[in-house]
N, C-alpha and C. Protein backbone atom coordinates (compact mmCIF):
# COMPACT_ATOMS: atom_id res chain seq x y z
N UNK A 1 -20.83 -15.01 -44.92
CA UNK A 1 -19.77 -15.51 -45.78
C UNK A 1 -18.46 -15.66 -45.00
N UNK A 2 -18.22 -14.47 -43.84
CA UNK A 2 -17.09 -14.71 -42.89
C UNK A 2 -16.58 -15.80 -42.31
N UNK A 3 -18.16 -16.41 -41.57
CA UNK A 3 -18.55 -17.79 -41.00
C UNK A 3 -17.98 -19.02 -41.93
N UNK A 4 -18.19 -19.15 -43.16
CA UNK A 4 -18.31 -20.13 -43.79
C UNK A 4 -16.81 -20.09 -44.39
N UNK A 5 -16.08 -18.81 -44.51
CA UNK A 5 -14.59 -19.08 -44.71
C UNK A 5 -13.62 -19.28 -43.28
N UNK A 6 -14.48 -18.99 -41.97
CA UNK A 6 -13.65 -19.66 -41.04
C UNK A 6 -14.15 -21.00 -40.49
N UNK A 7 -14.78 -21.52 -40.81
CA UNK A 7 -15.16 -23.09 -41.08
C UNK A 7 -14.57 -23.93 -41.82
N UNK A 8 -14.49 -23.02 -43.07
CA UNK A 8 -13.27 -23.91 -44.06
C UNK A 8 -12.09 -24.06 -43.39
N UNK A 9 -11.43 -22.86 -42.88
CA UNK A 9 -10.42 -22.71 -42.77
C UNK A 9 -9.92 -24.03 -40.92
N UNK A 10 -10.85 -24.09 -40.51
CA UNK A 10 -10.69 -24.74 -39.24
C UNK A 10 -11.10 -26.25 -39.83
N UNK A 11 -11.50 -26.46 -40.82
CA UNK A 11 -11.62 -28.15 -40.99
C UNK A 11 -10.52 -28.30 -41.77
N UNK A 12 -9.60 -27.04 -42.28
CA UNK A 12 -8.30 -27.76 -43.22
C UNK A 12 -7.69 -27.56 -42.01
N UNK A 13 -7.80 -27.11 -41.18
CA UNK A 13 -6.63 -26.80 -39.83
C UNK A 13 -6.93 -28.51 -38.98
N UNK A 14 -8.01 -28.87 -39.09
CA UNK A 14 -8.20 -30.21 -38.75
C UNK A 14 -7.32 -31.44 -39.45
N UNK A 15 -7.79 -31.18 -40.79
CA UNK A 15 -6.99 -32.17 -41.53
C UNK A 15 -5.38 -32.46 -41.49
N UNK A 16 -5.28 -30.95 -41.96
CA UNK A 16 -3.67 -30.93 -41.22
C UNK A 16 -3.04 -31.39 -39.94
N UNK A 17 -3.61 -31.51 -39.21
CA UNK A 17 -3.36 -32.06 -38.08
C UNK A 17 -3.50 -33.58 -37.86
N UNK A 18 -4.65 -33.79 -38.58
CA UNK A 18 -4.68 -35.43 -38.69
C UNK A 18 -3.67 -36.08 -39.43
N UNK A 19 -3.29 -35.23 -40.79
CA UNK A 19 -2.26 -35.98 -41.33
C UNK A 19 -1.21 -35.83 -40.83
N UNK A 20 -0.80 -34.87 -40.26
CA UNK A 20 0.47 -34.44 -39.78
C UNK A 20 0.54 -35.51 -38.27
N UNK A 21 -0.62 -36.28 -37.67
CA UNK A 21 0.14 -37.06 -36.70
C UNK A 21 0.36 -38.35 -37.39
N UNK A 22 -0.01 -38.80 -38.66
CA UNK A 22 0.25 -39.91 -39.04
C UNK A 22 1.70 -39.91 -39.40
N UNK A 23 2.54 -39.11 -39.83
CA UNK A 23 3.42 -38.60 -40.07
C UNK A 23 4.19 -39.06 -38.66
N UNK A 24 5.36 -39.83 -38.75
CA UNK A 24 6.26 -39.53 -37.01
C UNK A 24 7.23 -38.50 -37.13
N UNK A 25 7.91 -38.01 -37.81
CA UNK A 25 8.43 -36.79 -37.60
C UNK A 25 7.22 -35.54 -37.01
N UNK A 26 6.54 -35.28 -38.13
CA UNK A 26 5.29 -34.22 -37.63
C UNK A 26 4.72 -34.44 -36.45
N UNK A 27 4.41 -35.69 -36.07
CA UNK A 27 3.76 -36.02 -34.77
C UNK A 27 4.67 -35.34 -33.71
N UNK A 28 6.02 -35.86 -33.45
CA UNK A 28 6.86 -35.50 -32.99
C UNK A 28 7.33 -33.86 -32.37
N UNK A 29 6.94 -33.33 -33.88
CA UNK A 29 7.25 -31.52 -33.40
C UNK A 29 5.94 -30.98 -33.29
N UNK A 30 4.65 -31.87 -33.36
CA UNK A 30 3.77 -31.67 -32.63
C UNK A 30 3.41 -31.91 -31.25
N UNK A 31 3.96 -32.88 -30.84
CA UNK A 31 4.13 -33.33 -29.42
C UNK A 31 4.97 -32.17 -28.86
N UNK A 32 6.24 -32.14 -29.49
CA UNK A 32 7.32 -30.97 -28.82
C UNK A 32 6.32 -29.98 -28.67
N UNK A 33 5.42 -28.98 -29.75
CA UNK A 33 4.95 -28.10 -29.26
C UNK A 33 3.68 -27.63 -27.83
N UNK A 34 3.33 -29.05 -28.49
CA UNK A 34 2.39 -29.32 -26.93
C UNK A 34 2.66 -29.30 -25.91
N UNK A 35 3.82 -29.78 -25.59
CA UNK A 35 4.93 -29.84 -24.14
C UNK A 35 4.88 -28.71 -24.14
N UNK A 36 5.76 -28.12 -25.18
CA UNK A 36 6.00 -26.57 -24.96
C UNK A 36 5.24 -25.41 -24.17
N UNK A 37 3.96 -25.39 -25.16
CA UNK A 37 2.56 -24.77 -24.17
C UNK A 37 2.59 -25.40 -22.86
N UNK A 38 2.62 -26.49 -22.62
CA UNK A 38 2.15 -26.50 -21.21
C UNK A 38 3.36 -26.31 -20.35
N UNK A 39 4.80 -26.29 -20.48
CA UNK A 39 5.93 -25.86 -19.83
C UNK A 39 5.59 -24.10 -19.78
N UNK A 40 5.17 -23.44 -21.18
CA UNK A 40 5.13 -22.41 -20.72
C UNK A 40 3.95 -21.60 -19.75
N UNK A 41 3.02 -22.20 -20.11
CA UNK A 41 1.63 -22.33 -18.82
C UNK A 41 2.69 -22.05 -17.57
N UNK A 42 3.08 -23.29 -17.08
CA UNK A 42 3.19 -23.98 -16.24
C UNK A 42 4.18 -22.71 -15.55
N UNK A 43 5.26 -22.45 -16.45
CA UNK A 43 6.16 -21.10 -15.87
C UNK A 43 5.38 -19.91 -15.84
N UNK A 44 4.09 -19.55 -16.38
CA UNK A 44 3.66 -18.44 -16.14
C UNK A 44 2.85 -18.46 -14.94
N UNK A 45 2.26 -19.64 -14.74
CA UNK A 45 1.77 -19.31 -13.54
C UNK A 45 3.11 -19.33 -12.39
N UNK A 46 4.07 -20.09 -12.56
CA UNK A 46 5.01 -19.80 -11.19
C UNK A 46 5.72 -18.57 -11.02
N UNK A 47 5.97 -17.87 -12.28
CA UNK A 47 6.41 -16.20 -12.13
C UNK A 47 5.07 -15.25 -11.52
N UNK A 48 3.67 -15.83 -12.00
CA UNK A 48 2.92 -14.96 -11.23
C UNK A 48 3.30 -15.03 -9.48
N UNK A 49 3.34 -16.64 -9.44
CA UNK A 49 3.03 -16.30 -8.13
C UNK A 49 4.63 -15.89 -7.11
N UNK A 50 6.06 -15.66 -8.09
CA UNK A 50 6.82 -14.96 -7.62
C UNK A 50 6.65 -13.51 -7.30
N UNK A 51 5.83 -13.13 -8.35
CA UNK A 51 5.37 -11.88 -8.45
C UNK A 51 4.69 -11.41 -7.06
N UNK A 52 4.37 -12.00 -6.25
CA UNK A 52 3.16 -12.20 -5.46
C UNK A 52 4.26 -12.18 -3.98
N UNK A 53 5.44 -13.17 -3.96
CA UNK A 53 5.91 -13.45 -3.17
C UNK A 53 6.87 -12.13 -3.12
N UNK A 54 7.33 -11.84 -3.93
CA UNK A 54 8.03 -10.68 -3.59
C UNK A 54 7.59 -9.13 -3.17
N UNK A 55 6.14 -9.20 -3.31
CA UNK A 55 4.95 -7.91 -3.11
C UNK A 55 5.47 -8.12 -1.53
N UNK A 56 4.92 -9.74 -0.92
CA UNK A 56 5.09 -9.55 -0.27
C UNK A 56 5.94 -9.62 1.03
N UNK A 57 7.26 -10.02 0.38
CA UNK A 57 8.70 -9.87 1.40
C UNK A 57 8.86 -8.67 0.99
N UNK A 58 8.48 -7.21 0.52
CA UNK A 58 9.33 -6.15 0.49
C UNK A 58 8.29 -5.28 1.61
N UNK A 59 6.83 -5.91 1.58
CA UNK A 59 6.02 -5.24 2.55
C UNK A 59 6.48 -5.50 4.01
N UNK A 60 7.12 -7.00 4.48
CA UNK A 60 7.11 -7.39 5.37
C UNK A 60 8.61 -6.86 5.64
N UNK A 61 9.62 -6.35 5.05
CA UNK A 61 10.70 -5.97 4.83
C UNK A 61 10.63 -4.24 5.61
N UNK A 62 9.64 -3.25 5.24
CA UNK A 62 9.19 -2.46 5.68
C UNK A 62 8.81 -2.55 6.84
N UNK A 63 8.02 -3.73 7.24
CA UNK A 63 7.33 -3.84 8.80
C UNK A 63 8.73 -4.30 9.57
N UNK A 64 9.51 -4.82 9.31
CA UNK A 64 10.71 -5.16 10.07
C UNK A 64 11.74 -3.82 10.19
N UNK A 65 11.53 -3.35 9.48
CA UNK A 65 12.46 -1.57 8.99
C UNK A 65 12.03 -1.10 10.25
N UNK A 66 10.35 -0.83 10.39
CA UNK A 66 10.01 0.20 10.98
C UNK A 66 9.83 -0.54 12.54
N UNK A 67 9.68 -1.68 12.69
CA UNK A 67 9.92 -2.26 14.09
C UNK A 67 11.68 -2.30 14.60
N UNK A 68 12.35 -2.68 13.77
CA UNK A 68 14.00 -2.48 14.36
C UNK A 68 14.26 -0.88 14.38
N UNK A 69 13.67 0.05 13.66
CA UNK A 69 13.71 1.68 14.07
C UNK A 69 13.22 1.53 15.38
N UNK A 70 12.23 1.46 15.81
CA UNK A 70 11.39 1.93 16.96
C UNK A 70 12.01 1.03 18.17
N UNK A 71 12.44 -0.02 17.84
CA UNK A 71 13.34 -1.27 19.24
C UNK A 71 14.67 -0.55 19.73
N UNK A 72 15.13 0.28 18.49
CA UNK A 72 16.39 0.67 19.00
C UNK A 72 16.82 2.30 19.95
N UNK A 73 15.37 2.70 19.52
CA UNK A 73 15.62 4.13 20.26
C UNK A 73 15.24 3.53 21.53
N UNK A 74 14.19 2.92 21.75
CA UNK A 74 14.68 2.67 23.65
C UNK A 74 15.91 2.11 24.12
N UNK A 75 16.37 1.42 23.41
CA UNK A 75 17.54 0.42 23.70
C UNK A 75 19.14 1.53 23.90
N UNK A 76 18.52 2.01 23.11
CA UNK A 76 19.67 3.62 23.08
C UNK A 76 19.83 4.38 24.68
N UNK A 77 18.89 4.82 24.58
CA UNK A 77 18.56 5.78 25.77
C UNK A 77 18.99 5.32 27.08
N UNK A 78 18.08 3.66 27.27
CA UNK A 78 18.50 3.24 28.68
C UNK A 78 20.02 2.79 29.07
N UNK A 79 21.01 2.75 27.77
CA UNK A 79 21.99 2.53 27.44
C UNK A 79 23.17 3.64 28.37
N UNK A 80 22.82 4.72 27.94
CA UNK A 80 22.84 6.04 28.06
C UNK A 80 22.46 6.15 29.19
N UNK A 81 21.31 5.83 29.70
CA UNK A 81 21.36 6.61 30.97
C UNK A 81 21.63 5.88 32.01
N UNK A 82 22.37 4.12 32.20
CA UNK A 82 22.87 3.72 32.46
C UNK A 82 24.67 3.82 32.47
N UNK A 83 24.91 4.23 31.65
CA UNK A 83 26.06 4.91 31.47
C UNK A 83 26.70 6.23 32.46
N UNK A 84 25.49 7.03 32.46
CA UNK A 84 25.17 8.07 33.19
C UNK A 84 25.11 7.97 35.05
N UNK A 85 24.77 6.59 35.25
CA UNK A 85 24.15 6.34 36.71
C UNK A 85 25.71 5.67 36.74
N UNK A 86 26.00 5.06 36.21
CA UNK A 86 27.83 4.43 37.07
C UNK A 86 28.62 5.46 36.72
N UNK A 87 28.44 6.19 35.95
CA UNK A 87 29.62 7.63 35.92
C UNK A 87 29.38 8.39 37.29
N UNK A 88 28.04 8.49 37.85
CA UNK A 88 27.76 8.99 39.10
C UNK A 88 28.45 8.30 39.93
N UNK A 89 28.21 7.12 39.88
CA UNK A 89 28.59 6.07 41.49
C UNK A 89 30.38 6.19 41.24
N UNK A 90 30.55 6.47 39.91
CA UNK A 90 32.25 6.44 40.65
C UNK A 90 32.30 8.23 40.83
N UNK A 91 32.20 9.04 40.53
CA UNK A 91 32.53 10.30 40.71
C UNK A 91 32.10 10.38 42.45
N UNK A 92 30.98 10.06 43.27
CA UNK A 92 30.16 10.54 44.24
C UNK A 92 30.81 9.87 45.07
N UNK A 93 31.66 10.31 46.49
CA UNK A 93 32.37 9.67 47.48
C UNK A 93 31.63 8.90 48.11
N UNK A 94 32.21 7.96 48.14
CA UNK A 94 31.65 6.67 49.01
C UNK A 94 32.09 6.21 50.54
């Protein structure tokens, strides 16, 4: 009996629709809604795939973190101990 009241209910959902495009106003904010769905499709898939892009600039954001950490402690040191070797050459009589 479920079956047969959602059968009814989808051939008046038919009709309505048929009359409603003969109609140009109705056609109209039926068209609008159709656009609509597919504008909003259309934005959900491009926020997914922001979603996606930003996973992965914050991963690659990390790999740049931990490579400019590790570039700068050598860069330090030889700095330093260059510093160290001309403080010698002027202190040491020549």
């Amino acid at each position: 009996m479920a079956r047969n009241a959602f059968t009814q209910l989808a051939s008046l959902g038919e009709d309505f629709i048929g009359k409603a495009s003969q109609n140009p106003t109705a056609s109209r904010v039926l068209q609008s809604a159709m656009q609509l769905r597919d504008r909003v499709d259309d934005l959900s898939k491009r926020v997914r795939g922001l979603e996606q892009l930003e996973k992965r600039l914050a991963q690659l954001e990390k790999r740049v973190a931990k490579l400019e950490g590790h570039g700068r402690k050598p860069a330090a040191s030889s700095k330093t101990t260059a510093a160290k070797s001309d403080a010698a050459k002027k202190t040491s009589p020549s």
